[in-house]
N, C-alpha and C. Protein backbone atom coordinates (compact mmCIF):
# COMPACT_ATOMS: atom_id res chain seq x y z
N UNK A 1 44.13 134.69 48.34
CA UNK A 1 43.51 135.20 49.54
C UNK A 1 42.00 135.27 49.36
N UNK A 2 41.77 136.31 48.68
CA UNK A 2 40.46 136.02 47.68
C UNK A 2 39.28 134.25 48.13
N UNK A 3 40.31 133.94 47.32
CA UNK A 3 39.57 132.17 46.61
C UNK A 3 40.15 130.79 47.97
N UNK A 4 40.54 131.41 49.08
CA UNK A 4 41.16 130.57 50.01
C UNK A 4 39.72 130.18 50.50
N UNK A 5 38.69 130.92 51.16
CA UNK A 5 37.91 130.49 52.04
C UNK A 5 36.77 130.05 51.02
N UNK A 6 36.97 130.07 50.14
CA UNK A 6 35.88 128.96 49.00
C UNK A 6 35.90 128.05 48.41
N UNK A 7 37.24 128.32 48.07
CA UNK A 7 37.77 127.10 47.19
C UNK A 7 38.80 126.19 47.91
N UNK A 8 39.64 127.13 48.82
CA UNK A 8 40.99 126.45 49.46
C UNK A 8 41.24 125.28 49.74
N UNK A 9 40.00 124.96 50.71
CA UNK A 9 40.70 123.65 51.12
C UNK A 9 39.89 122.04 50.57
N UNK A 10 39.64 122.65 48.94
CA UNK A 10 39.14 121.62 48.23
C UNK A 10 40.17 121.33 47.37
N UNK A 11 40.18 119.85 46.50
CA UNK A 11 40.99 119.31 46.01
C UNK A 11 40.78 119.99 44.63
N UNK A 12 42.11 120.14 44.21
CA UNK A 12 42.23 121.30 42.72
C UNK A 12 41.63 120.45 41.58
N UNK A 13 41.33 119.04 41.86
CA UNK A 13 40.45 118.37 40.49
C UNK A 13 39.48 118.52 40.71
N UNK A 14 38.64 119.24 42.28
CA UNK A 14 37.11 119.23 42.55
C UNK A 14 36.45 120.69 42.10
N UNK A 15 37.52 121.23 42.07
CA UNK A 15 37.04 123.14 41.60
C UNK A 15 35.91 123.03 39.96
N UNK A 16 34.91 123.55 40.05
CA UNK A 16 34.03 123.49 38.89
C UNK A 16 34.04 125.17 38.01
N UNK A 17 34.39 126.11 36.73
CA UNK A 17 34.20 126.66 36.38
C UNK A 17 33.49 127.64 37.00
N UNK A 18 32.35 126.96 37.70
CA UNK A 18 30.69 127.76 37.92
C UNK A 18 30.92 128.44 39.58
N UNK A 19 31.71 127.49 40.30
CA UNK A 19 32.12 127.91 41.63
C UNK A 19 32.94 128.94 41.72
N UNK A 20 33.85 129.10 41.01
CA UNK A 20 35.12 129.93 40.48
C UNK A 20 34.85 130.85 40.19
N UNK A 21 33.62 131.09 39.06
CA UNK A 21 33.16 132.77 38.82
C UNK A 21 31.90 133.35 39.39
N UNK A 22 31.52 132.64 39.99
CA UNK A 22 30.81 132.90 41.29
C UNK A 22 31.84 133.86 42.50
N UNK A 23 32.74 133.22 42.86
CA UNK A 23 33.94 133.95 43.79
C UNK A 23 33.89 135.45 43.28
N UNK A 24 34.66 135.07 41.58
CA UNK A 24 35.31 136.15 40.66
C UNK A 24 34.01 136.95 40.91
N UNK A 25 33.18 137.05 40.88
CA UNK A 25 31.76 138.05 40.38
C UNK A 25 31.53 138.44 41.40
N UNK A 26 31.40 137.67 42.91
CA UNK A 26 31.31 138.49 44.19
C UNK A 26 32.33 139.55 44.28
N UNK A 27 33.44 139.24 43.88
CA UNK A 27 34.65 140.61 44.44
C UNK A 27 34.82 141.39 43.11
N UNK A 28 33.88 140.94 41.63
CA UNK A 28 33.81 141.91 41.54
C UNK A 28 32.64 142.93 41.33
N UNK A 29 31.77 142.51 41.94
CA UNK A 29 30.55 143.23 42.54
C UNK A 29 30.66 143.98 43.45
N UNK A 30 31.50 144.06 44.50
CA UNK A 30 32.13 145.02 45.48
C UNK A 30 32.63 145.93 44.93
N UNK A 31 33.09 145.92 43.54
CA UNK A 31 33.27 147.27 42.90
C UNK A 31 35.41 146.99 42.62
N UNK A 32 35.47 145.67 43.13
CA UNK A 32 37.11 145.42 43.01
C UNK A 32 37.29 144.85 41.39
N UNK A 33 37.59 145.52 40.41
CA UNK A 33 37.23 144.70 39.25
C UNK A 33 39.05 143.92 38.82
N UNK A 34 39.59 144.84 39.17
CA UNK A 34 41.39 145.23 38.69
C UNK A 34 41.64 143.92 39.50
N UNK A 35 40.70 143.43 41.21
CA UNK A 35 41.07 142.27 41.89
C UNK A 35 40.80 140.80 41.14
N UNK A 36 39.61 140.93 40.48
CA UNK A 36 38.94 140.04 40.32
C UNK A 36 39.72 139.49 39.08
N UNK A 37 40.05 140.38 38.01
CA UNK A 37 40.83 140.11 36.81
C UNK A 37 42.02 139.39 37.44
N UNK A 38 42.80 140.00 38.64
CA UNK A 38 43.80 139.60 38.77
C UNK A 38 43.86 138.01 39.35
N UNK A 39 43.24 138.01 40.14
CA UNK A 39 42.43 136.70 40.85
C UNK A 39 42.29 135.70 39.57
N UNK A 40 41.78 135.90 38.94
CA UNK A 40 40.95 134.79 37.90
C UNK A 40 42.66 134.30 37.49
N UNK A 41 43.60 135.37 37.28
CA UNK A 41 44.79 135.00 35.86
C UNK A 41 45.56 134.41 37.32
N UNK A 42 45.78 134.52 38.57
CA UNK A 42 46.50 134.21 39.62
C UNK A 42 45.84 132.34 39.84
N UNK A 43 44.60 132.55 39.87
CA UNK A 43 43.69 131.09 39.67
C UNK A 43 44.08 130.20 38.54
N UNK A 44 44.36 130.49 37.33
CA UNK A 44 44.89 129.80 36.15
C UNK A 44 46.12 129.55 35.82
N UNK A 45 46.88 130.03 36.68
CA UNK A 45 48.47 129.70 36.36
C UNK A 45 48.18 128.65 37.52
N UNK A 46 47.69 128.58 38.39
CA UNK A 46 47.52 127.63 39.89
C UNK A 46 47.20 126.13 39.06
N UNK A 47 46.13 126.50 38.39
CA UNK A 47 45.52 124.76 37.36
C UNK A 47 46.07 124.89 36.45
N UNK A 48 46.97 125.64 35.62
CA UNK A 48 47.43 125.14 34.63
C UNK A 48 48.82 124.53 35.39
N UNK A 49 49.26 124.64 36.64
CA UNK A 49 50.39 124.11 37.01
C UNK A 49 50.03 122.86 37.50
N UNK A 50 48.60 122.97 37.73
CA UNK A 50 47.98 121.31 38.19
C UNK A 50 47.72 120.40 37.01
N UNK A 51 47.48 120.71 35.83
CA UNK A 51 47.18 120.27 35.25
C UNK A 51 49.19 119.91 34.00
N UNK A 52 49.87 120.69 34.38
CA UNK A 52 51.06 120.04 34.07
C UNK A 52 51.75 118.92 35.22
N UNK A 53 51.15 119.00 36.24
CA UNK A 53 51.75 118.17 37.32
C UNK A 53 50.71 117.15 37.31
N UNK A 54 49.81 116.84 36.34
CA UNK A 54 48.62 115.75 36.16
C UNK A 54 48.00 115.38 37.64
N UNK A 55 47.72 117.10 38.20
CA UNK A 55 46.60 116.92 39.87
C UNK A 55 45.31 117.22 39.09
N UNK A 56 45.13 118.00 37.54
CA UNK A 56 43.99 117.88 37.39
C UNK A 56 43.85 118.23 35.86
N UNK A 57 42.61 117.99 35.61
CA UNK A 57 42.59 117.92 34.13
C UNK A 57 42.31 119.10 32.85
N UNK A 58 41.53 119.76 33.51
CA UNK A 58 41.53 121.32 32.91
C UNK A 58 41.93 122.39 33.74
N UNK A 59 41.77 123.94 33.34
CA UNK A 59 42.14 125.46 33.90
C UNK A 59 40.54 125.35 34.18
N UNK A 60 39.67 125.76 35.14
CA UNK A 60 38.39 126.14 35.43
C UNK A 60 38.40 127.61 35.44
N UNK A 61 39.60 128.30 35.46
CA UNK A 61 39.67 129.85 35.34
C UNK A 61 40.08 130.30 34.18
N UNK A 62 39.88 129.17 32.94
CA UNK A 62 40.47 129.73 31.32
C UNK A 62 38.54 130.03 31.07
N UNK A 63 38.36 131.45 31.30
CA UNK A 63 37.18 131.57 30.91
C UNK A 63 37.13 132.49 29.45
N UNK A 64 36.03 132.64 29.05
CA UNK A 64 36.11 133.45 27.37
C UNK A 64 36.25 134.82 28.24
N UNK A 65 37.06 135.40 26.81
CA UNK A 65 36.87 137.26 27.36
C UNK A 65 35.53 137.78 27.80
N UNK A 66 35.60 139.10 28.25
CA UNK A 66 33.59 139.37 28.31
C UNK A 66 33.20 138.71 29.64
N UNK A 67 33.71 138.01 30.50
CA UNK A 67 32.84 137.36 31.27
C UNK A 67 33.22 138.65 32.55
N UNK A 68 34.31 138.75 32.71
CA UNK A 68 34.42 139.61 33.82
C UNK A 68 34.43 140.63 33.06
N UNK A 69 33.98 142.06 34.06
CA UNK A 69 34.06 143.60 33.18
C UNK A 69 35.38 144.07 33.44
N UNK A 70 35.39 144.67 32.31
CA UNK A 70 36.97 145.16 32.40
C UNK A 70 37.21 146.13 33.65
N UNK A 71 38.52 146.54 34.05
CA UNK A 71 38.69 148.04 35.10
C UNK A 71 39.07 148.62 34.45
N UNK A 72 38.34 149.89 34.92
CA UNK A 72 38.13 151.40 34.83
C UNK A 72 39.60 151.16 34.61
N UNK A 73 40.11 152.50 33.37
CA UNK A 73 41.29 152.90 33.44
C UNK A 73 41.31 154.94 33.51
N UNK A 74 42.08 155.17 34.46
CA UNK A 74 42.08 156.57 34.48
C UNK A 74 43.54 157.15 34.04
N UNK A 75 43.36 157.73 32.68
CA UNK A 75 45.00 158.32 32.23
C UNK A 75 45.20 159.52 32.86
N UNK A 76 46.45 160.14 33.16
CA UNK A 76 46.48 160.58 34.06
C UNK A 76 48.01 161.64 32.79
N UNK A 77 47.81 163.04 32.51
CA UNK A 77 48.83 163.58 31.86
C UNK A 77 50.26 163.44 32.56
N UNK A 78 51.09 163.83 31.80
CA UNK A 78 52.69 163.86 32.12
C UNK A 78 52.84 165.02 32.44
N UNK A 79 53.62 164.68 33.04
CA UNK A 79 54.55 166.12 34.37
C UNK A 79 55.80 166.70 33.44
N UNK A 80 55.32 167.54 32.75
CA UNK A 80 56.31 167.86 31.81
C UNK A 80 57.34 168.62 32.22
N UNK A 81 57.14 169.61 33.33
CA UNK A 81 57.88 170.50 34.07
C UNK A 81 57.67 170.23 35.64
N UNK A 82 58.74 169.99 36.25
CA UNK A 82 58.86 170.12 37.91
C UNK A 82 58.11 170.89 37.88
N UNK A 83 57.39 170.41 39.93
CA UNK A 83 56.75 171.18 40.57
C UNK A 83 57.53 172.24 40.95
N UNK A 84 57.48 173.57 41.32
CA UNK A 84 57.71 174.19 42.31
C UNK A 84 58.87 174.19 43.40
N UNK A 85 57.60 173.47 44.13
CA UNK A 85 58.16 172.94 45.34
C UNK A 85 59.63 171.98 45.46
N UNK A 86 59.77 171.46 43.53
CA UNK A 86 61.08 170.40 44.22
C UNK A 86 62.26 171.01 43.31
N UNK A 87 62.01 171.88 42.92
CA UNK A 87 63.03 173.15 42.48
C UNK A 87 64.54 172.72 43.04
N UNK A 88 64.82 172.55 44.09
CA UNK A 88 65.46 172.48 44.87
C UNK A 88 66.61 171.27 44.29
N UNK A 89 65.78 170.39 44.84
CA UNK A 89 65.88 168.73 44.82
C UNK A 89 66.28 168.85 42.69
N UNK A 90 65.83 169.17 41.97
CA UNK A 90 65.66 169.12 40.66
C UNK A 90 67.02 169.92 40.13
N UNK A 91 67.11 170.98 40.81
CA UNK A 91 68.87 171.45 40.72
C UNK A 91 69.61 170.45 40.76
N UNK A 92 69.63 169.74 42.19
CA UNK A 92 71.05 169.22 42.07
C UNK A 92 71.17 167.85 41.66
N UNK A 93 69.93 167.23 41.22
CA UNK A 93 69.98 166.54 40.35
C UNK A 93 70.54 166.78 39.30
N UNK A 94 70.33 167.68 38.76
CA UNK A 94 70.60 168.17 37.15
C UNK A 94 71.96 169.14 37.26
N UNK A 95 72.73 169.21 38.33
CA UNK A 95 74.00 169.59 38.89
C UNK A 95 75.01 168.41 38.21
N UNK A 96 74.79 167.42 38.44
CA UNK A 96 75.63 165.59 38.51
C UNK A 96 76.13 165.97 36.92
């Protein structure tokens, strides 16, 4: 969705590396980084399937690590004890 209105309706042997992380770097300059990672690895299974079906000759999205920034990860603790509120619901679960 991403890489449709840039790249789409060009031929998958015409895509250049430089065009590709150009895309990747706009979305993730918008602050989408988790998109852009995903995009790039969604882009490389696309040419590496072109490039097993001999439509083209390299991955233009096998880039080195480091090029895109990683996403933020936020850990988030475990719910060691029900809320409250599902008291209820948590009985009769634990009723069965």
């Amino acid at each position: 969705m991403h890489l449709t209105p840039t790249i789409g309706p060009r031929p998958i042997d015409a895509v250049e590396p430089a065009e590709l992380l150009a895309v990747l770097k706009k979305i993730e300059k918008a602050g989408k980084r988790e998109t852009a990672v995903r995009t790039r690895a969604f882009a490389s299974r696309v040419f590496r399937h072109g490039v097993a079906m001999a439509l083209c000759t390299h991955d233009p999205a096998a880039m080195p690590g480091g090029v895109l920034a990683t996403p933020s990860v936020t850990h988030r603790a475990a719910l060691l004890e029900p809320h409250p509120a599902f008291g209820a619901a948590h009985q009769l679960c634990s009723d069965r």
